[in-house]
C-alpha atoms as a PDB file:
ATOM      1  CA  UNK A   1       6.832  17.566   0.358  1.00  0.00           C
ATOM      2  CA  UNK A   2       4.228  15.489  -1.957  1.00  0.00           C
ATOM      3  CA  UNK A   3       4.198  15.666  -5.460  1.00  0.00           C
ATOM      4  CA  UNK A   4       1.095  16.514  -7.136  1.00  0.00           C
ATOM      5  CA  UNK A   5      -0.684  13.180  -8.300  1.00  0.00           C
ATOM      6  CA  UNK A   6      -0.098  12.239 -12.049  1.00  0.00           C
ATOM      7  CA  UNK A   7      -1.418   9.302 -14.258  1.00  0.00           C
ATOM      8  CA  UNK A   8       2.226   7.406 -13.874  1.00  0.00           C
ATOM      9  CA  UNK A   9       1.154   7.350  -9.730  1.00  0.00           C
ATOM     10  CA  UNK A  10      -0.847   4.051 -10.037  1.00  0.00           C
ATOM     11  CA  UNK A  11       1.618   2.572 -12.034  1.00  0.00           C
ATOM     12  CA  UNK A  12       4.598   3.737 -10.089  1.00  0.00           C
ATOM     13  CA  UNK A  13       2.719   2.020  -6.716  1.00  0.00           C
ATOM     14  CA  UNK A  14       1.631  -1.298  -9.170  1.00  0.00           C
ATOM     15  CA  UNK A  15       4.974  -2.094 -10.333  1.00  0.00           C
ATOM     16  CA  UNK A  16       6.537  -1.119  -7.213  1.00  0.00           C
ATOM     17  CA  UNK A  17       4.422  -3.749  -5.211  1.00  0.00           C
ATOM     18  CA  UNK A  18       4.836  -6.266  -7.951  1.00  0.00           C
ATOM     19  CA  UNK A  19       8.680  -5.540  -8.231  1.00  0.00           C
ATOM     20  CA  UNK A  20       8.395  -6.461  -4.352  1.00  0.00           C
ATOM     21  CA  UNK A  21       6.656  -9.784  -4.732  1.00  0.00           C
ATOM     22  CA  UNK A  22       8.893 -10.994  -6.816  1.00  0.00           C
ATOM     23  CA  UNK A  23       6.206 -10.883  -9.490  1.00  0.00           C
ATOM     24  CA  UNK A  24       8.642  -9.247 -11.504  1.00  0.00           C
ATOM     25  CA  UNK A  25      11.753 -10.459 -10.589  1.00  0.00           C
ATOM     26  CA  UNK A  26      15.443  -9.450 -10.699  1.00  0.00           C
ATOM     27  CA  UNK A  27      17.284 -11.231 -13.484  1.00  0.00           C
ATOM     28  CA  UNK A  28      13.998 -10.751 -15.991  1.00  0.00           C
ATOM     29  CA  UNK A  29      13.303  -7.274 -18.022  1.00  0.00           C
ATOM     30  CA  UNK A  30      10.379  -5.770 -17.507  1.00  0.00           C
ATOM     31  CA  UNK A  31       7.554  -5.971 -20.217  1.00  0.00           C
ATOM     32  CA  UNK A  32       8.327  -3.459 -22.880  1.00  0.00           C
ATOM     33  CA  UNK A  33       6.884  -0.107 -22.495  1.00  0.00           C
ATOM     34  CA  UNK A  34       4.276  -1.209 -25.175  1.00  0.00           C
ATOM     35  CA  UNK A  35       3.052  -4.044 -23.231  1.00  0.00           C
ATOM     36  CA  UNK A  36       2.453  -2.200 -20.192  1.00  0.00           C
ATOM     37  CA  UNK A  37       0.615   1.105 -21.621  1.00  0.00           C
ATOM     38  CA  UNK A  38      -1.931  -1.979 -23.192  1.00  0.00           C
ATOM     39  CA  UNK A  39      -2.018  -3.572 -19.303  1.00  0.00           C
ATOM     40  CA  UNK A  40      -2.483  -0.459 -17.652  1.00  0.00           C
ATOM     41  CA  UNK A  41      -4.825   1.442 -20.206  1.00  0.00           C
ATOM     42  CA  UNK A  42      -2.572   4.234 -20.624  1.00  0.00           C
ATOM     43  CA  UNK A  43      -0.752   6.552 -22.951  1.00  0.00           C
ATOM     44  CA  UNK A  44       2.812   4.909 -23.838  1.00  0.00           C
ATOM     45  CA  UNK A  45       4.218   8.684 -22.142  1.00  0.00           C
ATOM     46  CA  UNK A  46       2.791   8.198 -19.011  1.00  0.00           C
ATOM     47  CA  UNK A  47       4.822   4.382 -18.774  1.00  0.00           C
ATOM     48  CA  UNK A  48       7.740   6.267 -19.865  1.00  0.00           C
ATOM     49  CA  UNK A  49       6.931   8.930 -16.926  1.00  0.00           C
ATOM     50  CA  UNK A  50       6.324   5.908 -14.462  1.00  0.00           C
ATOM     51  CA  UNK A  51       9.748   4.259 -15.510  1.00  0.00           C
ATOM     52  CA  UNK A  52      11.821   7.344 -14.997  1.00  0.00           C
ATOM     53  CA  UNK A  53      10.600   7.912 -11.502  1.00  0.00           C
ATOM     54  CA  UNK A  54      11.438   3.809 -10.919  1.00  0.00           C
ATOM     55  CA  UNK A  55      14.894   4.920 -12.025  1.00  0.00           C
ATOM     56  CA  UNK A  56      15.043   8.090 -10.344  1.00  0.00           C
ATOM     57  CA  UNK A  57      14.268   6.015  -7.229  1.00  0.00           C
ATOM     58  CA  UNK A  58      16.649   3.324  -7.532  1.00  0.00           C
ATOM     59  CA  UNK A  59      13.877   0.546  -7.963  1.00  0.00           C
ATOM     60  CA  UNK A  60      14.648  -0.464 -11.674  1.00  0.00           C
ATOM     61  CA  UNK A  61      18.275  -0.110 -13.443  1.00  0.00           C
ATOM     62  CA  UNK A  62      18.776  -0.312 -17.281  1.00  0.00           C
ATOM     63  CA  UNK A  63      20.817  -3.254 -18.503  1.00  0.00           C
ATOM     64  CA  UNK A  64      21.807  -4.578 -21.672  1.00  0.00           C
ATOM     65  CA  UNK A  65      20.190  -3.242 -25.184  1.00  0.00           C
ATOM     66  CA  UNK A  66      18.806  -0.793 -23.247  1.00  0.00           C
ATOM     67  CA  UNK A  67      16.294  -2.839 -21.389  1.00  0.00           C
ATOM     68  CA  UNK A  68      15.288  -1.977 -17.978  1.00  0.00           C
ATOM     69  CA  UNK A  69      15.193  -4.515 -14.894  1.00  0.00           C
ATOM     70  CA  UNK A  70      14.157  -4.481 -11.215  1.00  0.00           C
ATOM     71  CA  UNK A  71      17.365  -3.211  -9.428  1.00  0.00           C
ATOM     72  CA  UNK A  72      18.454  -6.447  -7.229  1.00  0.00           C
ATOM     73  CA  UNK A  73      21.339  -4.625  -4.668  1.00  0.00           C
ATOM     74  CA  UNK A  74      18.630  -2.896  -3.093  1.00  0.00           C
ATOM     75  CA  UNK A  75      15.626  -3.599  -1.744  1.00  0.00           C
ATOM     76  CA  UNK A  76      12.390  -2.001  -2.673  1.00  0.00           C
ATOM     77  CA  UNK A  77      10.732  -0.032   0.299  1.00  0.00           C
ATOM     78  CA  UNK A  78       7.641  -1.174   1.120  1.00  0.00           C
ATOM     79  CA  UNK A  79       4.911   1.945   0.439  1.00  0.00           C
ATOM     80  CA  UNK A  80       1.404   1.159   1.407  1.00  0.00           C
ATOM     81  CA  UNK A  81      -0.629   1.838  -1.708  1.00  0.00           C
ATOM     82  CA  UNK A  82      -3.888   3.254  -2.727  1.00  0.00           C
ATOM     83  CA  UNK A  83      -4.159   0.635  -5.379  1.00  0.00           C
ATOM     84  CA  UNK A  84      -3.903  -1.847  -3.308  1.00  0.00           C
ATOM     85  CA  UNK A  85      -6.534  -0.197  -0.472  1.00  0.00           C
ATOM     86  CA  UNK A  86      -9.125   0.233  -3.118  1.00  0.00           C
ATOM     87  CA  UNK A  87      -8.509  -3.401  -4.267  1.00  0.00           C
ATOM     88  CA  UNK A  88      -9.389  -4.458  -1.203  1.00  0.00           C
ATOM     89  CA  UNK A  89     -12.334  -2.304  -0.293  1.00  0.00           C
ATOM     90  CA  UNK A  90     -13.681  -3.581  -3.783  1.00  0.00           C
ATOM     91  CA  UNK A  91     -12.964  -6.966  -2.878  1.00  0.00           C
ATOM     92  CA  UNK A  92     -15.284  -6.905  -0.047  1.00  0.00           C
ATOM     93  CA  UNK A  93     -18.306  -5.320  -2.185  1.00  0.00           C
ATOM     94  CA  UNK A  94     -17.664  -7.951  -4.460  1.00  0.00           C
ATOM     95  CA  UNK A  95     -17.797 -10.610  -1.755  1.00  0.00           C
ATOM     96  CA  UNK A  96     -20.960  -9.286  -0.604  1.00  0.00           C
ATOM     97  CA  UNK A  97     -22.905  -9.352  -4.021  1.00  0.00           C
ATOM     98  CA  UNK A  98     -21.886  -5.436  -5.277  1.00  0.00           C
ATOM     99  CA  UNK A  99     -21.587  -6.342  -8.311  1.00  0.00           C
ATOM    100  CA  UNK A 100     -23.148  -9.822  -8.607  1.00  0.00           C
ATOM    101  CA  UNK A 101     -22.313 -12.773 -10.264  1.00  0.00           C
ATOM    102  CA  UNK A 102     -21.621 -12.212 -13.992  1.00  0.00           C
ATOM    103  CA  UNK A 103     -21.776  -8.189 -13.536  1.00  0.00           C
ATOM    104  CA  UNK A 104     -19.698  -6.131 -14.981  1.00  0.00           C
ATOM    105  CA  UNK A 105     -17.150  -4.222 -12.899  1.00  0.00           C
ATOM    106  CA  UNK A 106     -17.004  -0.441 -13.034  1.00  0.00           C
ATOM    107  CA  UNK A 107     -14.491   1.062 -16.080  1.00  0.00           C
ATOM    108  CA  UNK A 108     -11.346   2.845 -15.115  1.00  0.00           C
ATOM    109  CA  UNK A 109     -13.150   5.856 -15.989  1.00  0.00           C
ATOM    110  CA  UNK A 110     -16.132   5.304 -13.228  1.00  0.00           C
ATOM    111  CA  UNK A 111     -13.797   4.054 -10.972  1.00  0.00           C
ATOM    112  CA  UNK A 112     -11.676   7.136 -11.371  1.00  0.00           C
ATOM    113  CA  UNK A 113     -14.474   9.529 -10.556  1.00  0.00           C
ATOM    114  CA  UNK A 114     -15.682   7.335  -7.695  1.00  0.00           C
ATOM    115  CA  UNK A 115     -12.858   7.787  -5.819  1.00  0.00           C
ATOM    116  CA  UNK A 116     -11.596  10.701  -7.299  1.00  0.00           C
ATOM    117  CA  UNK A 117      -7.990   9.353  -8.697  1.00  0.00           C
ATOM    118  CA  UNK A 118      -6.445   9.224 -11.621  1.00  0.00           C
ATOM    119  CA  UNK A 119      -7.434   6.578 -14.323  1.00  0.00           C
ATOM    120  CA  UNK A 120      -3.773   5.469 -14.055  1.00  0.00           C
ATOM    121  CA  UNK A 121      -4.437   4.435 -10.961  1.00  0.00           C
ATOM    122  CA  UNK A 122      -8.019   2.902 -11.370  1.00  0.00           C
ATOM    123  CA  UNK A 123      -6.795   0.529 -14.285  1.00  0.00           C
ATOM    124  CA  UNK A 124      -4.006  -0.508 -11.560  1.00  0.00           C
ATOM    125  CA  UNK A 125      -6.586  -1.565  -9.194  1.00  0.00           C
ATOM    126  CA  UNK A 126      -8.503  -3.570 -12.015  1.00  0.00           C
ATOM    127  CA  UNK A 127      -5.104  -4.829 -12.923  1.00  0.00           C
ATOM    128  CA  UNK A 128      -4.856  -5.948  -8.776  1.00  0.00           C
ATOM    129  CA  UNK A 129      -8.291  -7.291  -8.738  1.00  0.00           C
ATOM    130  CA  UNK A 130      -7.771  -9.670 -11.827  1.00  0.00           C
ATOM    131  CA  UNK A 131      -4.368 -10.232 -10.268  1.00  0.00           C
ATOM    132  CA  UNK A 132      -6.713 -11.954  -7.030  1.00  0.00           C
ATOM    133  CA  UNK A 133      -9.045 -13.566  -9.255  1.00  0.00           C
ATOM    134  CA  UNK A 134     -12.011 -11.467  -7.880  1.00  0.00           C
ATOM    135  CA  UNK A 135     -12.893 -10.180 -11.551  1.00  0.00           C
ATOM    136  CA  UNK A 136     -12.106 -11.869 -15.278  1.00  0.00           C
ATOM    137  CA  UNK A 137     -11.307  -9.996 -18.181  1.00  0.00           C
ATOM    138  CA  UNK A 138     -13.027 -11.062 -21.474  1.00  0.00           C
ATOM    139  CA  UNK A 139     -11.415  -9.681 -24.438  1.00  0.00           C
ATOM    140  CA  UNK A 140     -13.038  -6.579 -26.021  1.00  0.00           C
ATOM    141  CA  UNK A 141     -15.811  -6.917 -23.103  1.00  0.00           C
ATOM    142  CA  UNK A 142     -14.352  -5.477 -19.941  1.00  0.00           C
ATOM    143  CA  UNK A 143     -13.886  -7.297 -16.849  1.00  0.00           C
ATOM    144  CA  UNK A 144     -16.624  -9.201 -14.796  1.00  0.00           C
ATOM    145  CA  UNK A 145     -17.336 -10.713 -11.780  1.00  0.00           C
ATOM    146  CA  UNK A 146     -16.985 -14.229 -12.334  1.00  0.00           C
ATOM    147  CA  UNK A 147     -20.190 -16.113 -12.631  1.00  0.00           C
ATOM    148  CA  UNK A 148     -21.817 -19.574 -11.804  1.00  0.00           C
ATOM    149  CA  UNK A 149     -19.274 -22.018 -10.746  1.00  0.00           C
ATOM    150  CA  UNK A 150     -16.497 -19.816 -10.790  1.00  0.00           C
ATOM    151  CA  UNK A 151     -14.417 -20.390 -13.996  1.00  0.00           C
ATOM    152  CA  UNK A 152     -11.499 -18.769 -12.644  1.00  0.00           C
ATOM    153  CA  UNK A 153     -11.507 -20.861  -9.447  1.00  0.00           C
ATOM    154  CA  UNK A 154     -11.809 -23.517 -11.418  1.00  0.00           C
ATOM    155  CA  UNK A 155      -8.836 -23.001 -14.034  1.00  0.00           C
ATOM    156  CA  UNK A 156      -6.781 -21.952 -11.351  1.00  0.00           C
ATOM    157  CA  UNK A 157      -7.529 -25.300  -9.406  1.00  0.00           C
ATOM    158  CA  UNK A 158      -6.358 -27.154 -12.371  1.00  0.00           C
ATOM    159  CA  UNK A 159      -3.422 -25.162 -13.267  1.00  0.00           C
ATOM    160  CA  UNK A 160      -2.606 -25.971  -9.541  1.00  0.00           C
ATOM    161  CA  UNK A 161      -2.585 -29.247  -9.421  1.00  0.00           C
ATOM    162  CA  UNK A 162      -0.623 -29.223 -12.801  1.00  0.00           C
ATOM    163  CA  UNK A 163       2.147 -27.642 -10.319  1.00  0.00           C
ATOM    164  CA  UNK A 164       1.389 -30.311  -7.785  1.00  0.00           C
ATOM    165  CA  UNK A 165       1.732 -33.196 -10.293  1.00  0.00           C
ATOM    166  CA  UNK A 166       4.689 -31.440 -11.353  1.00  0.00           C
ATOM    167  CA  UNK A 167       6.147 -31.068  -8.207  1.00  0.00           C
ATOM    168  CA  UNK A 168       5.388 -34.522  -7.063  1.00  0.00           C
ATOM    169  CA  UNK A 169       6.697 -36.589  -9.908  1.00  0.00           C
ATOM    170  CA  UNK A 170       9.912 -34.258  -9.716  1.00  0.00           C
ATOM    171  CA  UNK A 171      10.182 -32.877 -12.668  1.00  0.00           C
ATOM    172  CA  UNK A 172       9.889 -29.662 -10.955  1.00  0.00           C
ATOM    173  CA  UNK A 173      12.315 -30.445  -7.847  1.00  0.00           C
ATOM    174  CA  UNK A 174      12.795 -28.961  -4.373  1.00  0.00           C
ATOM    175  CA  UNK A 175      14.418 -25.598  -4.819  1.00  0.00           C
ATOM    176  CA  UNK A 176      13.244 -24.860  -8.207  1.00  0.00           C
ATOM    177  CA  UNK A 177      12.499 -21.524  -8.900  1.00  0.00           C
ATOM    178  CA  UNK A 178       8.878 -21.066 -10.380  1.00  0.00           C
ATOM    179  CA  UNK A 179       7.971 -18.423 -13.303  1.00  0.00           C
ATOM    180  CA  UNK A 180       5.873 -15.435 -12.556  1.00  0.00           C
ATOM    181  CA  UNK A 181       2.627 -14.855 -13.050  1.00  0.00           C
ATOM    182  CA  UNK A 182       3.109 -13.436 -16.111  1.00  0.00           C
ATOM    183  CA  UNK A 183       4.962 -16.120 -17.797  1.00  0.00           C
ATOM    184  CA  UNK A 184       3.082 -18.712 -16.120  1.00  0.00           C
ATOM    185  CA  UNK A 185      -0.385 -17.006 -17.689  1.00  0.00           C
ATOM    186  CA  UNK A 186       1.636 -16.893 -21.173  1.00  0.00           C
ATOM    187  CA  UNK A 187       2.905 -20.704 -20.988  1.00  0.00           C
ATOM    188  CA  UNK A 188      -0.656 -21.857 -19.739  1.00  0.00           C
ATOM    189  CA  UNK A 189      -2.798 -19.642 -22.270  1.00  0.00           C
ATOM    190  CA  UNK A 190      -4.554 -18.066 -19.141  1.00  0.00           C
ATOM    191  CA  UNK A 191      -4.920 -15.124 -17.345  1.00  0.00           C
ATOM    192  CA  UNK A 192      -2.610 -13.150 -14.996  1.00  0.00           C
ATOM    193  CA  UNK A 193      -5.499 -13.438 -12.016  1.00  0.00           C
ATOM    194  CA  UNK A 194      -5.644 -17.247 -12.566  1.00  0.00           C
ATOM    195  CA  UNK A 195      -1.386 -17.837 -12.476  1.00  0.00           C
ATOM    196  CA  UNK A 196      -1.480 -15.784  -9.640  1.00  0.00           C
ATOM    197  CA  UNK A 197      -4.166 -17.540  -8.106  1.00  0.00           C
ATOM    198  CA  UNK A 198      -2.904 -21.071  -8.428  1.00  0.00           C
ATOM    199  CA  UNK A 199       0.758 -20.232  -7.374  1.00  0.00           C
ATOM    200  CA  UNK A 200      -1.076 -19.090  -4.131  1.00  0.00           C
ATOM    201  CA  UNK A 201      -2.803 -22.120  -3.836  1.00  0.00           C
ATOM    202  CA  UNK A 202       0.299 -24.234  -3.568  1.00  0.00           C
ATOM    203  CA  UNK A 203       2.249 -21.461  -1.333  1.00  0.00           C
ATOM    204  CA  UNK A 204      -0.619 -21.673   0.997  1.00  0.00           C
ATOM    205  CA  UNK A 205      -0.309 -25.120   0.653  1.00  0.00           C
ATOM    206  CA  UNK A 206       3.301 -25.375   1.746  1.00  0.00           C
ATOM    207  CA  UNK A 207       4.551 -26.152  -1.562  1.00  0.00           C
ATOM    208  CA  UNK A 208       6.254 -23.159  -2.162  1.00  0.00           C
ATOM    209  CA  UNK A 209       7.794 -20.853  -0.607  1.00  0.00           C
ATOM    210  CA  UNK A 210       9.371 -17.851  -0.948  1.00  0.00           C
ATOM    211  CA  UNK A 211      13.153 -17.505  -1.652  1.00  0.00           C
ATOM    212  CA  UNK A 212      15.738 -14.519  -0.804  1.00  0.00           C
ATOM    213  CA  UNK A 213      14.254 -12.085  -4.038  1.00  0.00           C
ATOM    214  CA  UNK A 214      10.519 -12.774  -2.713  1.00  0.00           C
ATOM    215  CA  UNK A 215       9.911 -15.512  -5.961  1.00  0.00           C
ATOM    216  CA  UNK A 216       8.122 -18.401  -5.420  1.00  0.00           C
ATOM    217  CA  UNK A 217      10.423 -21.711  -4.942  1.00  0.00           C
ATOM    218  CA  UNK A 218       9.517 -25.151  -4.382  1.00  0.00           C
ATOM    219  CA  UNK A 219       9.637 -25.770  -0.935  1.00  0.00           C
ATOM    220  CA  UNK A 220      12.101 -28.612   0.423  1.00  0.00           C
ATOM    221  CA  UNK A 221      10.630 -32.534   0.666  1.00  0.00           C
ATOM    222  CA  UNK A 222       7.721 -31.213  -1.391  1.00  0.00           C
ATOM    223  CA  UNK A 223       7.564 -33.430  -3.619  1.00  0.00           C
ATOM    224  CA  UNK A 224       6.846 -36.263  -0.943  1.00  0.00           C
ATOM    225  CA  UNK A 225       4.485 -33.839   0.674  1.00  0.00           C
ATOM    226  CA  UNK A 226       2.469 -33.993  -2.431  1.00  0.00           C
ATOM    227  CA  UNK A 227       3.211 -37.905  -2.955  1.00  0.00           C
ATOM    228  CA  UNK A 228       1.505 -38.713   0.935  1.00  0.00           C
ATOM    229  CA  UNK A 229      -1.581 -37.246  -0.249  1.00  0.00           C
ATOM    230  CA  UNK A 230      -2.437 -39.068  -2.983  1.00  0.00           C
END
């Protein structure tokens, strides 16, 4: 039987798929409940709502101090999700010039009433989309389609070859686990969209790959791979 659809929904599916990726991985906490009410756009209740159904379902598992982490002895079951169908379908507007260049992207709010879900899960699809690097968010502004050449293209391509530098010179060797998006963004002073958009560069790449918890390793002979092109 379906449950009735609360604010927590979106980010119940968000950090599910995340949790899945290896985005959020195993042996780190999750962000504090603070942190994620200000990511997702949502009263600190409705994280502590989303957490208890993680818990309740055997995704996350509380650990030391009371901090809660994403539960490694089982995997997470793979749940198609709305977020991630509307991030999609708003992907290809975006593509095709709905919003254009330099726009800004419907609210939460809009979105919400567009598609008739809850504004939980509308900021997780803004979340997703700045996740892709389709939109950018500029602090007190909202988020916008990127415009001209593409500054998030651009400071991804250069966080990416960073990596590749990196990578090739061996300071970051073969095998090496690589941080998340999230404290990639932090150590890099850029957004989450960006990380995630330059780690996905180098996986497509053959660079990286992806180890037995779905995070991003560096992939063996890499660093010669990297080397031959140069």
């Amino acid at each position: 039987m379906g449950r009735p659809a609360t604010a927590s929904t979106g980010v119940v599916d968000d950090l599910k798929r995340r949790i899945e990726s290896g985005a959020l991985p195993a042996e780190r906490p999750l962000p504090s409940e603070v942190a994620l009410a200000e990511e997702y756009g949502v009263a600190r209740k409705t994280i502590q709502r989303a957490l208890a159904s993680l818990e309740q379902a055997n995704v996350i598992e509380v650990g030391k101090a009371g901090r809660k982490f994403p539960k490694s002895s089982q995997p997470v079951e793979r749940v198609a999700s709305r977020t991630e169908e509307l991030a999609a379908l708003l992907s290809r507007e975006i593509s095709a010039g709905d919003p254009p260049a330099g726009a800004r992207v419907a609210s939460a709010v809009r979105l919400a009433e567009r598609f008739q879900i809850t504004r939980g899960t509308a900021q997780a699809v803004l979340v997703e989309l700045e996740r892709r690097g389709v939109v950018v968010s500029v602090k007190g502004r909202g988020r916008f389609v990127p415009a001209g050449d593409e500054p998030v293209t651009t400071k991804a391509a250069q966080l990416a070859e960073a990596m590749r530098q990196s990578i090739a010179s061996g300071e970051t060797p073969a095998g090496a686990a690589m941080p998340g998006e999230r404290d990639l963004a932090a150590e890099h002073k850029v957004s989450r969209g960006v990380a995630g958009r330059a780690l996905k560069m180098l996986e497509d790449e053959g660079l990286l790959q992806r180890g037995p918890r779905s995070e991003r390793v560096v992939a063996e002979a890499a660093a010669s791979h990297s080397l031959s092109q140069r």
